[in-house]
PDB file of N, CA and C in Angstrom:
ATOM      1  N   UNK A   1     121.128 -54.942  39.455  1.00  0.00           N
ATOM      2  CA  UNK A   1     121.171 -56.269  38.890  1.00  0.00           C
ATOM      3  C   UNK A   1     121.755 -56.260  37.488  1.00  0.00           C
ATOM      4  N   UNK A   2     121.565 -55.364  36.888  1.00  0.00           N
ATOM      5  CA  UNK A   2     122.056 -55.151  35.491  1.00  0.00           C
ATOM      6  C   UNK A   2     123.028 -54.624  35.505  1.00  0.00           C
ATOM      7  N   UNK A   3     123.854 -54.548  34.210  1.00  0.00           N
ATOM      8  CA  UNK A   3     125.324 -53.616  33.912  1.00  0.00           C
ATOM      9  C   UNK A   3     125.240 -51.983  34.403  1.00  0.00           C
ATOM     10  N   UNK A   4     126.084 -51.802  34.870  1.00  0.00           N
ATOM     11  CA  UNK A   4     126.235 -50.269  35.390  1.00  0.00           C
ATOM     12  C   UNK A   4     126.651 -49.516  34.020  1.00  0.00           C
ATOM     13  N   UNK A   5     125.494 -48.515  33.810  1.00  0.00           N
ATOM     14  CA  UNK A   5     126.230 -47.785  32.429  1.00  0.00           C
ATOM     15  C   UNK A   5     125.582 -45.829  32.693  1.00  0.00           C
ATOM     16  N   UNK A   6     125.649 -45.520  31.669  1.00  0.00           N
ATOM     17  CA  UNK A   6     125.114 -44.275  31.815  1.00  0.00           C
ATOM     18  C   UNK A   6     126.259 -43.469  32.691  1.00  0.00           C
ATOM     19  N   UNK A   7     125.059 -42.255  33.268  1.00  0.00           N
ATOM     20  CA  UNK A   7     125.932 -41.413  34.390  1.00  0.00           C
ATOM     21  C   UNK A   7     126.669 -42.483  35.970  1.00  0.00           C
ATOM     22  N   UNK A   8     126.048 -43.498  35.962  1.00  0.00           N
ATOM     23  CA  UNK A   8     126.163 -44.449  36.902  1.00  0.00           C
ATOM     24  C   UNK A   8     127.682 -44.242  36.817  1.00  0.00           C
ATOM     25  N   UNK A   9     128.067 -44.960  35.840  1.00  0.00           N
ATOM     26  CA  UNK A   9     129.362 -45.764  35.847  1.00  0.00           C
ATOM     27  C   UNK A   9     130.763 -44.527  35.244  1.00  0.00           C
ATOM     28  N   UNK A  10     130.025 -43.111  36.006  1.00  0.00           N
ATOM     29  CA  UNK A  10     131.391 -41.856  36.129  1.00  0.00           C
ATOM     30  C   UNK A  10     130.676 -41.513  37.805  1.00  0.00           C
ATOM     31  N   UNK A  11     130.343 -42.501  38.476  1.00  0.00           N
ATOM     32  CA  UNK A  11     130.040 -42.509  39.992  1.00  0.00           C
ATOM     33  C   UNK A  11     131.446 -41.863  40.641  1.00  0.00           C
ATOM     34  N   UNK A  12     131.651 -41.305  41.750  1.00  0.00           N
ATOM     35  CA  UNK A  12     133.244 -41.175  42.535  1.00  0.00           C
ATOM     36  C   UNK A  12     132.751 -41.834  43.945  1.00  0.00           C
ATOM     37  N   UNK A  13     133.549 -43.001  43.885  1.00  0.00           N
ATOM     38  CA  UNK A  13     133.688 -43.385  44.975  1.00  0.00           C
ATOM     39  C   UNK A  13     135.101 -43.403  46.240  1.00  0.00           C
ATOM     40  N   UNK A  14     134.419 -43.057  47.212  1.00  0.00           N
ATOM     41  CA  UNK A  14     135.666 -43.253  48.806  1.00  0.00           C
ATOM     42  C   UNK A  14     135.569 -44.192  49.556  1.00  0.00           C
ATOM     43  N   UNK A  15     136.745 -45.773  49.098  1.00  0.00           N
ATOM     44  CA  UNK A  15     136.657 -46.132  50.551  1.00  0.00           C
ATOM     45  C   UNK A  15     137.834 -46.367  51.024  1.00  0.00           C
ATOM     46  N   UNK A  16     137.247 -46.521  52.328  1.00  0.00           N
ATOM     47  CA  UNK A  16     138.123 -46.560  53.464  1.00  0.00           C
ATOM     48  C   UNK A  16     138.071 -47.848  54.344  1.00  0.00           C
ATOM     49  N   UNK A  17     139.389 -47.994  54.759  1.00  0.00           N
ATOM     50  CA  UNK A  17     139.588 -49.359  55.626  1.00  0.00           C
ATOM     51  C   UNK A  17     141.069 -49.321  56.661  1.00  0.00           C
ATOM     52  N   UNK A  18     140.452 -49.748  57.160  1.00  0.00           N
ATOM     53  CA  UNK A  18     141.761 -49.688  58.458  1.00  0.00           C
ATOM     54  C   UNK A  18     142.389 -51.097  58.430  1.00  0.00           C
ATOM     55  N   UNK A  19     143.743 -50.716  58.481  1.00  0.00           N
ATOM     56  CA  UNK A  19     144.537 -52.469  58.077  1.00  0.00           C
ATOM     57  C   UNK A  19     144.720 -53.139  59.732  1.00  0.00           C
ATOM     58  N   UNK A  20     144.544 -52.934  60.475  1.00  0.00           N
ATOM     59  CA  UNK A  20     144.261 -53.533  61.467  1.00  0.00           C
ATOM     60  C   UNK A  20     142.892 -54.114  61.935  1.00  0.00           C
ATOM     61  N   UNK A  21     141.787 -54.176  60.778  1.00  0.00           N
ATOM     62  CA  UNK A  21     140.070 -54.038  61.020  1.00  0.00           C
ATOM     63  C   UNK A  21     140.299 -55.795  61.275  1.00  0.00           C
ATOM     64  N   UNK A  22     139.533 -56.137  62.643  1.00  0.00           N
ATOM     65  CA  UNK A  22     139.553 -57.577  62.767  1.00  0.00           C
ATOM     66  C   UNK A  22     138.164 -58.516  62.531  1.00  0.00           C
ATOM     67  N   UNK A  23     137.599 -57.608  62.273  1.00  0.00           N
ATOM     68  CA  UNK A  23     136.085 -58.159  61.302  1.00  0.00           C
ATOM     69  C   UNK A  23     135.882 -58.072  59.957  1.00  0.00           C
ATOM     70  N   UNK A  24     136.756 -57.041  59.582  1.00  0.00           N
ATOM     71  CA  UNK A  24     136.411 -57.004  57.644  1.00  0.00           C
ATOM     72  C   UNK A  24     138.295 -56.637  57.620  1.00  0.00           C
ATOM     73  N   UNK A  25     138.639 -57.881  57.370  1.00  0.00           N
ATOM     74  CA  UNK A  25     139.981 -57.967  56.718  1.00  0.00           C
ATOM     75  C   UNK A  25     140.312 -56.986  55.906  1.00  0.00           C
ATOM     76  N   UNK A  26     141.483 -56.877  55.999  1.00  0.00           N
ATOM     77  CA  UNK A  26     141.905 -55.785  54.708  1.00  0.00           C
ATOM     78  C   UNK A  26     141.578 -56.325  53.489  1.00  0.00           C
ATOM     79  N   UNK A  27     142.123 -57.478  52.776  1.00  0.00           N
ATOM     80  CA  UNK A  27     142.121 -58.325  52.093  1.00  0.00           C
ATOM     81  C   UNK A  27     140.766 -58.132  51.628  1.00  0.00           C
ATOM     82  N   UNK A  28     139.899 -58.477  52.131  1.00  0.00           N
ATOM     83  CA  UNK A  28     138.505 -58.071  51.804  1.00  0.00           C
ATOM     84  C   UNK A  28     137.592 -56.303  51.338  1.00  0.00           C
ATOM     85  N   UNK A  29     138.991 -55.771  51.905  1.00  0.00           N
ATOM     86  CA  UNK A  29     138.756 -54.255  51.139  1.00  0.00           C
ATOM     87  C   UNK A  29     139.263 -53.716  50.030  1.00  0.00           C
ATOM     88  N   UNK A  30     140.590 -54.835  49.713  1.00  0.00           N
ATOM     89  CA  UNK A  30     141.564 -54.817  48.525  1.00  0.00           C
ATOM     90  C   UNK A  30     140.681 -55.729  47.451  1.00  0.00           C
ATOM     91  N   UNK A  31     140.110 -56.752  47.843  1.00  0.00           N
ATOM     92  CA  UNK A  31     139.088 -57.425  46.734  1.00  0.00           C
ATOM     93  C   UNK A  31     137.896 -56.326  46.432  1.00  0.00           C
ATOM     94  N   UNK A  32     137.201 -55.668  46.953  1.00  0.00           N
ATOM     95  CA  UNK A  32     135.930 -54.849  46.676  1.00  0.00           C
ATOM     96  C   UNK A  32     136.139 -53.755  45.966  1.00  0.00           C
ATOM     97  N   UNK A  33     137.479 -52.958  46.067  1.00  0.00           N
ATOM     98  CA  UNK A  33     137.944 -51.981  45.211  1.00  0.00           C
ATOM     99  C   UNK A  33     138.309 -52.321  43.753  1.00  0.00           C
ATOM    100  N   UNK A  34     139.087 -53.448  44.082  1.00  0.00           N
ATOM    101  CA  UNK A  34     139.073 -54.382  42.516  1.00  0.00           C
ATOM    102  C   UNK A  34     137.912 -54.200  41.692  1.00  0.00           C
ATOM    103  N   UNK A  35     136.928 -55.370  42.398  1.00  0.00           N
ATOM    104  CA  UNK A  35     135.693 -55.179  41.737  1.00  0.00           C
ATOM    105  C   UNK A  35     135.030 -54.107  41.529  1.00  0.00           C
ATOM    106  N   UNK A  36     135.000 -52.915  42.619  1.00  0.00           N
ATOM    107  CA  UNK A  36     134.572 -51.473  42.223  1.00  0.00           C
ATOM    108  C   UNK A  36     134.726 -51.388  40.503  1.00  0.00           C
ATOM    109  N   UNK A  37     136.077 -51.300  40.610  1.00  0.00           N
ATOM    110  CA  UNK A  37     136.916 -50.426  39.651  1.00  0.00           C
ATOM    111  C   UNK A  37     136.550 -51.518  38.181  1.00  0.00           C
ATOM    112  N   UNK A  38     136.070 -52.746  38.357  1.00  0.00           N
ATOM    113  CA  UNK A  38     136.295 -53.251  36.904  1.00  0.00           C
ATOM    114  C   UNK A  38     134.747 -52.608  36.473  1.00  0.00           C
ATOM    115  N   UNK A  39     133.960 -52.477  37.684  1.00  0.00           N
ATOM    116  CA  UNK A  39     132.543 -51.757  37.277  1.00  0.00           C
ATOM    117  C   UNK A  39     132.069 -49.899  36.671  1.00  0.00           C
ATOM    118  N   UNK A  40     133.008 -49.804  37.352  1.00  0.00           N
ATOM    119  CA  UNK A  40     132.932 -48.144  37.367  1.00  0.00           C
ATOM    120  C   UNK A  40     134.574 -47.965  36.405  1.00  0.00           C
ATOM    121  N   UNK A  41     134.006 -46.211  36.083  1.00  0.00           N
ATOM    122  CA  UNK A  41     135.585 -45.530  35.601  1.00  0.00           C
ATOM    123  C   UNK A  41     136.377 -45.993  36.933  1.00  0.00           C
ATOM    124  N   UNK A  42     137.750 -46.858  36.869  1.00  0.00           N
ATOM    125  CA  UNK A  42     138.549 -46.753  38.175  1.00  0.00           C
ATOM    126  C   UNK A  42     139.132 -45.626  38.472  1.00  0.00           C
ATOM    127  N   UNK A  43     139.422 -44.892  37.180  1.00  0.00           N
ATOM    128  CA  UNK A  43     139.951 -43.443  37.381  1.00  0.00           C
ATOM    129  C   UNK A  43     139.021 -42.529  38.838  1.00  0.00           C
ATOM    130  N   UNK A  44     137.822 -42.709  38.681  1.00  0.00           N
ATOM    131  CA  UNK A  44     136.963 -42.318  40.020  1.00  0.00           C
ATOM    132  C   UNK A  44     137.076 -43.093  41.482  1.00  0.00           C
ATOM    133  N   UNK A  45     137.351 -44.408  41.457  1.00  0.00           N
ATOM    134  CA  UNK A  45     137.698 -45.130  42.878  1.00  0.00           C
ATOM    135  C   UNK A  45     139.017 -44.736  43.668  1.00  0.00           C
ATOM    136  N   UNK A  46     138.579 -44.318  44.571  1.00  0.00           N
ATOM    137  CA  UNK A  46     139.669 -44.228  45.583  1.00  0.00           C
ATOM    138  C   UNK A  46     139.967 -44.868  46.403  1.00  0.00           C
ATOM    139  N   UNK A  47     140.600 -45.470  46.792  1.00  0.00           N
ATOM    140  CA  UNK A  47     140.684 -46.844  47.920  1.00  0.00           C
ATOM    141  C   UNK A  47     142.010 -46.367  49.051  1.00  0.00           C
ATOM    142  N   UNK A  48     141.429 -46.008  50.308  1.00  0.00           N
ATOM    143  CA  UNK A  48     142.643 -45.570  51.714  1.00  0.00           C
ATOM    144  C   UNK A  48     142.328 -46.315  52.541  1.00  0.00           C
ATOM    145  N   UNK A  49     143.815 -46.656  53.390  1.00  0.00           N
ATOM    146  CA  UNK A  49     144.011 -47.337  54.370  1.00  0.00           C
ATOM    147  C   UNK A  49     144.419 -46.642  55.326  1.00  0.00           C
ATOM    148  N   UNK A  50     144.732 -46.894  56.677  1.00  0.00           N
ATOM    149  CA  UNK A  50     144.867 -46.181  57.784  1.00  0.00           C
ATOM    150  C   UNK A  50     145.457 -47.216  58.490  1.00  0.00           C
ATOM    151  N   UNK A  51     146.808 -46.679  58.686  1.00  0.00           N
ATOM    152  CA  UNK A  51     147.648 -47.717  59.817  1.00  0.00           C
ATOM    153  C   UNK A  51     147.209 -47.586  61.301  1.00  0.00           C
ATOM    154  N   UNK A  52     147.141 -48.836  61.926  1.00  0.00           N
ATOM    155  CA  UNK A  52     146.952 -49.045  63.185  1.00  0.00           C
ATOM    156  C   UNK A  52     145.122 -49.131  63.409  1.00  0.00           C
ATOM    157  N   UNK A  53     144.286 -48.578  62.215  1.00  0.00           N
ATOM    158  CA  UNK A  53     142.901 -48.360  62.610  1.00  0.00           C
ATOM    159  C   UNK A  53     141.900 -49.885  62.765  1.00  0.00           C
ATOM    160  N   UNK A  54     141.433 -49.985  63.598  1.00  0.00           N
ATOM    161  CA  UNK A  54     140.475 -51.192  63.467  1.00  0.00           C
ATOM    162  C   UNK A  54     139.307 -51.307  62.997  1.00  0.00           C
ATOM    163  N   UNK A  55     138.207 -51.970  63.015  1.00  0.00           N
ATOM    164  CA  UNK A  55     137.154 -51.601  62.894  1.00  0.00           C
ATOM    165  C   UNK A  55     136.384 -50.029  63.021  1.00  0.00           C
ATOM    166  N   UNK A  56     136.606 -48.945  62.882  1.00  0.00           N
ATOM    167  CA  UNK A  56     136.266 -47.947  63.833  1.00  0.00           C
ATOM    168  C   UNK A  56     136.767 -46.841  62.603  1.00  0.00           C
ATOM    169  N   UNK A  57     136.772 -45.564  63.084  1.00  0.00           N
ATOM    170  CA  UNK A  57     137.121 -44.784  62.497  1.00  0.00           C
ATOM    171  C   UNK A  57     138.658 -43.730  63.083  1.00  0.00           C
ATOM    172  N   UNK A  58     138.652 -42.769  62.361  1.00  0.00           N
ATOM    173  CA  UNK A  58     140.150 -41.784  62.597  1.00  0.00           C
ATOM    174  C   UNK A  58     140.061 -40.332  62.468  1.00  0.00           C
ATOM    175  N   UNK A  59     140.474 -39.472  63.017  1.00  0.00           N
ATOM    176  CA  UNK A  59     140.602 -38.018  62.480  1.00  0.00           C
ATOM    177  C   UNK A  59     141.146 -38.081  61.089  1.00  0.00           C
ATOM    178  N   UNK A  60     141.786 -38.848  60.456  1.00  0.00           N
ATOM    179  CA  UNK A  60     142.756 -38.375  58.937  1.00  0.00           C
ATOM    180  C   UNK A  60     141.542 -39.124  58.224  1.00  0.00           C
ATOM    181  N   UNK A  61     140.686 -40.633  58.465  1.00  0.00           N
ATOM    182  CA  UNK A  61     139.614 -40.869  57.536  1.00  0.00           C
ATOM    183  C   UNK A  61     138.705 -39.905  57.753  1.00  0.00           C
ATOM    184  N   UNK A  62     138.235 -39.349  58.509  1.00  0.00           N
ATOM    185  CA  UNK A  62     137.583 -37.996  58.632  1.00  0.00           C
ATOM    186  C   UNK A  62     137.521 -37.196  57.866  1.00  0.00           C
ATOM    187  N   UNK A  63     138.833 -36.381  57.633  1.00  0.00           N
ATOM    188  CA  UNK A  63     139.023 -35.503  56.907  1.00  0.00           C
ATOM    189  C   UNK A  63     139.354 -35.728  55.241  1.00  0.00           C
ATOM    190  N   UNK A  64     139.464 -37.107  55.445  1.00  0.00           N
ATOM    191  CA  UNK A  64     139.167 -37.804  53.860  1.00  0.00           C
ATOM    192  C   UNK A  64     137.880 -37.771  53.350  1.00  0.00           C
ATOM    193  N   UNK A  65     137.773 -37.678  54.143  1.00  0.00           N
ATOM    194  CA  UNK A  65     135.616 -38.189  53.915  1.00  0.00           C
ATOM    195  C   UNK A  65     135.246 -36.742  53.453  1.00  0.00           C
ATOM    196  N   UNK A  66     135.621 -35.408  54.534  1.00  0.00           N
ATOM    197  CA  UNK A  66     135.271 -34.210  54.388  1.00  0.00           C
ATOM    198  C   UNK A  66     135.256 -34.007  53.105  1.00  0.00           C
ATOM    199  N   UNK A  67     136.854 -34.488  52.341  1.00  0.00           N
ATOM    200  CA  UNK A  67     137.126 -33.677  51.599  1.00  0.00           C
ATOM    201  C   UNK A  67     136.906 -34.015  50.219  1.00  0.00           C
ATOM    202  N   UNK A  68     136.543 -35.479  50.263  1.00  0.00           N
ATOM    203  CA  UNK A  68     135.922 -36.317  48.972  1.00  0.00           C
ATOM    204  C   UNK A  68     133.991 -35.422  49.246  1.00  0.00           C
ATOM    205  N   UNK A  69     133.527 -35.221  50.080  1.00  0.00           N
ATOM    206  CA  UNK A  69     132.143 -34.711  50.081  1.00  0.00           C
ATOM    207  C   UNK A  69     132.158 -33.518  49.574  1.00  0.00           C
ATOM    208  N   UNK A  70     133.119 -32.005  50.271  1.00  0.00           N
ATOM    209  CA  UNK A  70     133.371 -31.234  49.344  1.00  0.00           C
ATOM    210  C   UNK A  70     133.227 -31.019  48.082  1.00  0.00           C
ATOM    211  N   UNK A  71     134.741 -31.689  47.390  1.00  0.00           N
ATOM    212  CA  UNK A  71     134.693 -32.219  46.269  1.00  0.00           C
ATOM    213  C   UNK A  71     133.751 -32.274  45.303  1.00  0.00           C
ATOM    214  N   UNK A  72     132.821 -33.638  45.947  1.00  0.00           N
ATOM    215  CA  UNK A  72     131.567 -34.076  44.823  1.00  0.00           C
ATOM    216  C   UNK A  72     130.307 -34.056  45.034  1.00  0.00           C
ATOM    217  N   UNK A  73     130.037 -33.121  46.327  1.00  0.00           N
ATOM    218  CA  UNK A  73     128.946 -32.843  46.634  1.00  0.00           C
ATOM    219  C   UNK A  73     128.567 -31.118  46.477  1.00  0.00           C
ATOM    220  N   UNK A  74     127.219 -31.205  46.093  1.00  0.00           N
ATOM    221  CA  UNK A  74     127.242 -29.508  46.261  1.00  0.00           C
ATOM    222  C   UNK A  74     127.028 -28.678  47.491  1.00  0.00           C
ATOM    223  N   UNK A  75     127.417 -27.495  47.928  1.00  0.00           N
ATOM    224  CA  UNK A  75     127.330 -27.234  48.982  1.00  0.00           C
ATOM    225  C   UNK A  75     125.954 -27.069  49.286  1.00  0.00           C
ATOM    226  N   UNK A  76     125.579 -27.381  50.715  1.00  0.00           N
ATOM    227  CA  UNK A  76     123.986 -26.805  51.608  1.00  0.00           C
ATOM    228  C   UNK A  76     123.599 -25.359  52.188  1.00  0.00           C
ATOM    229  N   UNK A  77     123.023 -25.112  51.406  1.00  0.00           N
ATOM    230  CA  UNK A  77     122.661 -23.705  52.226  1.00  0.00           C
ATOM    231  C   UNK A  77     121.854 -23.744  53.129  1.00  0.00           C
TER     232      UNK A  77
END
């Protein structure tokens, strides 16, 4: 409810959207990254699209996902 500050707002965020999605418009994924980014460092938002994907997922958002978790997660032993 309040301003995002602190460690909050060096958050890394991944999203993802398929430009063919016929329930959550693209348009509606290009507005939320906006707003992400005026909240957070944008330098941390990542915003991917995926041609032809609909609602649903992909092997290449997959391996986006993998590799943003990698990344900024620590590994599980």
């Amino acid at each position: 409810k309040g301003p995002i500050s602190g460690v909050n707002k060096e958050i890394a965020v991944l999203q993802c959207h398929g430009d063919c999605d016929p329930l959550v418009p693209l348009m509606f994924g290009s507005l939320t990254v906006e707003k992400l980014k005026s909240m957070i460092n944008p330098a941390n938002v990542t915003f991917r699209t995926y041609s032809g994907m609909m609602h649903s997922s992909c092997i290449e958002e997959m391996m986006d996902i993998k590799q943003f978790i990698d990344k900024h997660l620590p590994p599980v032993d």
